[in-house]
Protein backbone atom coordinates (compact mmCIF):
# COMPACT_ATOMS: atom_id res chain seq x y z
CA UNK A 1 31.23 -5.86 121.42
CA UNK A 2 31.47 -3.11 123.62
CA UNK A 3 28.53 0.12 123.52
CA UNK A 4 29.79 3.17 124.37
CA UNK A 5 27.16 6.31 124.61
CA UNK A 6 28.64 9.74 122.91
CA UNK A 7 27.02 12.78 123.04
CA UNK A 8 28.23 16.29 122.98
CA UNK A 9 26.47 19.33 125.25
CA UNK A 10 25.66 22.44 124.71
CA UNK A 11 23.95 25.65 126.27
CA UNK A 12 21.51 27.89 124.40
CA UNK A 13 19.24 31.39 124.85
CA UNK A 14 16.45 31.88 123.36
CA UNK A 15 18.07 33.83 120.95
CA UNK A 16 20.63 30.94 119.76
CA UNK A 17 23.24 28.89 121.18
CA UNK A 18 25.69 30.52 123.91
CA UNK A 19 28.31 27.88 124.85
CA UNK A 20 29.67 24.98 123.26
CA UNK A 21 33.00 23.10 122.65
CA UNK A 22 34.29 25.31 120.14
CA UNK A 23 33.06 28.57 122.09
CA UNK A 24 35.08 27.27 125.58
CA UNK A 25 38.34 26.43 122.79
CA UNK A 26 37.83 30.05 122.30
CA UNK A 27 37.39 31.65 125.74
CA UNK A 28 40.73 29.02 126.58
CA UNK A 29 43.05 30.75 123.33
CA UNK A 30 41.96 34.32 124.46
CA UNK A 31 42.90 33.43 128.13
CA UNK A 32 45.89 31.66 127.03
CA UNK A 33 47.43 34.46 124.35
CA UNK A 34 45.44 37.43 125.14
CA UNK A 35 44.62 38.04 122.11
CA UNK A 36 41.07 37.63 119.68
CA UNK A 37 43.24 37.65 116.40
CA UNK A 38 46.07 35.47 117.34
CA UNK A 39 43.27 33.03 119.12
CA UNK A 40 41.13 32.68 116.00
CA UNK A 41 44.54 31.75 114.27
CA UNK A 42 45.35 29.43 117.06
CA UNK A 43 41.73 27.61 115.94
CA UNK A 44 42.16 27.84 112.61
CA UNK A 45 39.24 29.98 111.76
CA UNK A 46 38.73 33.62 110.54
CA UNK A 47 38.79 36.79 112.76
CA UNK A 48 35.50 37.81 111.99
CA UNK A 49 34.27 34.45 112.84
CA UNK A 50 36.24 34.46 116.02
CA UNK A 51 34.34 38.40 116.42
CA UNK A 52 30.77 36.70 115.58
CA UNK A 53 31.51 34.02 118.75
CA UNK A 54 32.26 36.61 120.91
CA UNK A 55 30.24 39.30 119.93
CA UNK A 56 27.13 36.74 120.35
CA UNK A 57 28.16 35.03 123.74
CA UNK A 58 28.56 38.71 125.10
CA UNK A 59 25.14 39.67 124.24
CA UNK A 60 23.47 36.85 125.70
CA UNK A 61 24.43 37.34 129.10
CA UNK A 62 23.62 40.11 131.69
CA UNK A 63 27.85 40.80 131.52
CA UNK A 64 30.55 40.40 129.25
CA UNK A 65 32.66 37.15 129.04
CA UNK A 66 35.44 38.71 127.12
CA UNK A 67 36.66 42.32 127.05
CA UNK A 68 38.75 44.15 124.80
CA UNK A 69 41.50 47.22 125.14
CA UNK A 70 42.39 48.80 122.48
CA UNK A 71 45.73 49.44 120.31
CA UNK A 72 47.93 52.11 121.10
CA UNK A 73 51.85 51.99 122.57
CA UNK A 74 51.43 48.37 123.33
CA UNK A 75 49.17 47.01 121.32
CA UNK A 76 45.24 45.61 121.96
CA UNK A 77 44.31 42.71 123.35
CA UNK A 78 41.28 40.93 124.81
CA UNK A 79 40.65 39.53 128.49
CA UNK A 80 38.15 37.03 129.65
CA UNK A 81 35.80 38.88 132.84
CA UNK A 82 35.17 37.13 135.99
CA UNK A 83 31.94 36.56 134.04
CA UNK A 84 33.71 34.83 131.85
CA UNK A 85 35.95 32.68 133.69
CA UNK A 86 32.65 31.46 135.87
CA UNK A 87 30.70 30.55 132.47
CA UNK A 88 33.93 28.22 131.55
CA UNK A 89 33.73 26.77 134.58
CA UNK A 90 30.40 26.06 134.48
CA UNK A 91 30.40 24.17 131.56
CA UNK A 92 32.93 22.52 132.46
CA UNK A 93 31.08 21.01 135.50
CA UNK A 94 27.51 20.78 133.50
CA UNK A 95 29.88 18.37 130.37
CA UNK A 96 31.94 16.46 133.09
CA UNK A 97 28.29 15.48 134.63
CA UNK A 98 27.15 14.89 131.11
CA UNK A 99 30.48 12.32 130.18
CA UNK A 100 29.70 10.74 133.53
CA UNK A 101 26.14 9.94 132.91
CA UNK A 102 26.68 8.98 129.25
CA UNK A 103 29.51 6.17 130.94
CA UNK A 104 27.05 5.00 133.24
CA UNK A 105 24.21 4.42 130.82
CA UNK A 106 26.45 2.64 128.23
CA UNK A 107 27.44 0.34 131.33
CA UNK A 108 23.75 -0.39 132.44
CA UNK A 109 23.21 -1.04 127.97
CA UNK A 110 26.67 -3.33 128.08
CA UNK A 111 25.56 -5.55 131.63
CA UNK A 112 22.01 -6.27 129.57
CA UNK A 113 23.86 -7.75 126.72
């Protein structure tokens, strides 16, 4: 039998969690389509959920992570900063260290066996 160490990561403020798997998913629809409503349908949940993420994550940071222009001849539409595009990244660096410690643990627990 083979252990294998899972664990998920995520980051936090003092005020309540910031960034998480289903925050990046997201920060990757509204940088994919462009759009808050169309990403929250992309994820399955409600706009106003979708809003609450956002909304939050913008607040607890010195600068926005997503922006948003409004309606009008084309339409609205919401764009991730350079603030935003930096946090992504650097959660993507702080889980990929994360996965790569919880592999080498569960080898150390699997060569004791």
């Amino acid at each position: 039998m083979t252990l294998i160490a899972n664990g998920r990561i995520w980051i936090e403020t003092e005020e309540g969690p910031f960034l998480g798997y289903g925050r990046m998913e997201l920060l990757q629809k509204i940088s994919e389509l462009g759009s808050l409503r169309k990403a929250a349908t992309a994820m399955k949940i409600s706009y106003r959920q979708a809003w609450d993420f956002v909304d939050q994550m913008n607040k607890r940071t010195s600068q926005p992570l997503v922006i948003f222009e409004r309606g009008g001849k084309n339409g609205g539409g919401a764009l991730l900063t350079p603030e935003g595009i930096h946090a992504m990244q650097l959660f993507e660096e702080l889980n990929s260290a994360f996965q790569d410690f919880l592999a080498v643990r569960a080898s150390k627990l699997n060569k004791r066996k």
